[in-house]
Protein backbone atom coordinates (compact mmCIF):
# COMPACT_ATOMS: atom_id res chain seq x y z
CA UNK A 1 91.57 172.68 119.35
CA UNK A 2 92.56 175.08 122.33
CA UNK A 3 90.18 177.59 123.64
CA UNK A 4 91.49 179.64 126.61
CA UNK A 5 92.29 177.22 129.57
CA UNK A 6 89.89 174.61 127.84
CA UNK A 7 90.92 172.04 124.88
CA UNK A 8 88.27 170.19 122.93
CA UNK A 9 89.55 166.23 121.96
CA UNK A 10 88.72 164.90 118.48
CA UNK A 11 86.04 162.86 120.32
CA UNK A 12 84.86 166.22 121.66
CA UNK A 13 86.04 165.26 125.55
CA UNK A 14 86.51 168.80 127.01
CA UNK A 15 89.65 168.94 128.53
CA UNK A 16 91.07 171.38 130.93
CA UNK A 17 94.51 172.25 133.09
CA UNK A 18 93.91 170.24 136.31
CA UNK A 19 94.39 174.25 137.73
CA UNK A 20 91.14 175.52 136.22
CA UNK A 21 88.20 176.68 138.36
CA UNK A 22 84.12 176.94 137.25
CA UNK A 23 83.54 180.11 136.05
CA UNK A 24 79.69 181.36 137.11
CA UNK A 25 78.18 180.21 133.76
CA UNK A 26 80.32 177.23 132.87
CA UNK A 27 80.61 173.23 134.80
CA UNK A 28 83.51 172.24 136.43
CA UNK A 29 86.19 170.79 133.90
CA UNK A 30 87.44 167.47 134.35
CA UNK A 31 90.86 166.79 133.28
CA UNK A 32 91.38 163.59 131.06
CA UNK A 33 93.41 161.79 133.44
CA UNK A 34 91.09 162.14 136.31
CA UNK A 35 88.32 161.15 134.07
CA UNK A 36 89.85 157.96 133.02
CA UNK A 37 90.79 157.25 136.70
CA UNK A 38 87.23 157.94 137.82
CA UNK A 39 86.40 155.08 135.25
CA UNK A 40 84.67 158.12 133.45
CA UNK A 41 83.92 157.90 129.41
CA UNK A 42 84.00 160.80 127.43
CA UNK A 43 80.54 160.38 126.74
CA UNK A 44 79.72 160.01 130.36
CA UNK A 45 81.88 163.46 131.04
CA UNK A 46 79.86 165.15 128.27
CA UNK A 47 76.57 164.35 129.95
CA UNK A 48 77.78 165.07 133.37
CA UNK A 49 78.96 169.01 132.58
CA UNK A 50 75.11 168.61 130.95
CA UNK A 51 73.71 167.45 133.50
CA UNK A 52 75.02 169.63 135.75
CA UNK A 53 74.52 172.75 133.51
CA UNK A 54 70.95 171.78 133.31
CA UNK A 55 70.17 170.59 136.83
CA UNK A 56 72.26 172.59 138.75
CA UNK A 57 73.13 175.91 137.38
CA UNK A 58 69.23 176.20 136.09
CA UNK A 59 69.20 177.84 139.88
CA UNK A 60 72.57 179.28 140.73
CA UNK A 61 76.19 179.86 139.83
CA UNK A 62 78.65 177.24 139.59
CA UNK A 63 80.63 176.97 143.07
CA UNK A 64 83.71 175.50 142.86
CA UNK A 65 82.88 172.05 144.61
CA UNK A 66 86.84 171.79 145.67
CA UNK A 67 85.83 174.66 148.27
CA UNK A 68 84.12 173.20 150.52
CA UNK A 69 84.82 170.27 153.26
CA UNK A 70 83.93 167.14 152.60
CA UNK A 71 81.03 167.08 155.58
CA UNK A 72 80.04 170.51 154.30
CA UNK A 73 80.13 169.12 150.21
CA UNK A 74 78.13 166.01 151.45
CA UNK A 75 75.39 168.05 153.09
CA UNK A 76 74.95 170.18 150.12
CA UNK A 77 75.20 167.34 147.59
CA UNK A 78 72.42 165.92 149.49
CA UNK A 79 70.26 168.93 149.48
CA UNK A 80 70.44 169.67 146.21
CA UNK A 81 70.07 166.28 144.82
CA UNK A 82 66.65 166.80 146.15
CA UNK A 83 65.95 170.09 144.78
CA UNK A 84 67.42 169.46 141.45
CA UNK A 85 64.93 166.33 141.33
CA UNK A 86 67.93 164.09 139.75
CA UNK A 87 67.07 160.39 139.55
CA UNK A 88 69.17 157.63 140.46
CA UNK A 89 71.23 157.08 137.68
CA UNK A 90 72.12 160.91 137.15
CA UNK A 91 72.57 161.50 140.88
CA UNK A 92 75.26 158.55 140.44
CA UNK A 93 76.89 160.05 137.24
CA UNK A 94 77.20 163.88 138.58
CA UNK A 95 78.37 162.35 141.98
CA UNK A 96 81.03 160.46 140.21
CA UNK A 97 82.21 163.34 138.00
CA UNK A 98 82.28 165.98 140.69
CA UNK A 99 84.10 163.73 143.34
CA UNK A 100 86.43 163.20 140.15
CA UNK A 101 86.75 166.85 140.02
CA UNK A 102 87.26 167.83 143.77
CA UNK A 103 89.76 164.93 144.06
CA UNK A 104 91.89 166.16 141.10
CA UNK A 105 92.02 169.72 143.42
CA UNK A 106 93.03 168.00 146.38
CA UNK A 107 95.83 166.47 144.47
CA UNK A 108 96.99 169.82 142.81
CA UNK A 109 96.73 171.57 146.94
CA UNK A 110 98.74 168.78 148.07
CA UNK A 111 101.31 169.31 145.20
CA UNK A 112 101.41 172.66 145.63
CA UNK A 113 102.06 172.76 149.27
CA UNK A 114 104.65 170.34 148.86
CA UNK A 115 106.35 172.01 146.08
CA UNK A 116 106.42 175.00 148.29
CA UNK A 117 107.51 173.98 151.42
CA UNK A 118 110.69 172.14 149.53
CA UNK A 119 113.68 173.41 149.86
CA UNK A 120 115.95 174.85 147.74
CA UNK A 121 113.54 177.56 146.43
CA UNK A 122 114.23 178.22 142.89
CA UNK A 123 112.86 181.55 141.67
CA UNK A 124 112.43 181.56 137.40
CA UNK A 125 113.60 184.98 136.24
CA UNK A 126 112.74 186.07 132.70
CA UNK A 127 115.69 187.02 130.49
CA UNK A 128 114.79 191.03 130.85
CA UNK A 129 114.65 190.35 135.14
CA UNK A 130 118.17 188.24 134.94
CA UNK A 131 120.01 191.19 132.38
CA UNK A 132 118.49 194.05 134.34
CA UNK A 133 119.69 192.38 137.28
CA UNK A 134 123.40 191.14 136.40
């Protein structure tokens, strides 16, 4: 099943283009292959974006943990834990799936900088731009 930028799996893993950002009342969405690589379970991503609605957003709106430094995410990470009273074992899990989601948005910066700094530029033209232009 699609819904907007978000597809639900038959196992009911909620999947997401690597691209997509938290919106203020949703968690950030893992993409499957980052979840796998992360050693992440479905089950384990369900109770992460849980856990994190729960813990975290019970006090603010979801920031998009890809914008901020790693010194400056680390600092927060460990204020919060604090606040949010997590315990070991759910500190570990939303670590895990939010490091899984700010590397996947490293990976897609790094890709995209690439991709435009390469050379030759190719510029896609819909078939009304390339008529109205011939």
């Amino acid at each position: 099943m699609f819904i907007g930028a978000l597809s639900i799996a038959p196992d009911g893993l909620v999947l997401a283009d690597s691209a997509s950002k938290p919106r203020a009342g949703a968690a950030p969405v893992l993409d499957e292959a980052l979840a796998r690589h992360a050693g992440l379970s479905a089950g384990e991503v369900k109770d992460a974006a849980r856990l994190y609605t729960a813990k975290c957003m019970r006090c603010h709106k979801s920031y998009d943990p890809a914008a901020y430094s790693d010194p400056q995410w680390n600092a927060w990470m460990i204020k919060m834990r604090k606040k949010a009273h997590l315990g070991p074992e759910q500190d570990k899990l939303l670590s895990r799936y939010l490091d899984a989601y700010r590397s996947g948005q490293s990976i897609l910066k790094t890709n995209q900088i690439a991709s435009a700094s390469s050379e030759p530029s190719l510029t896609l033209r819909t078939t009304n731009q390339a008529a109205a232009t011939e």
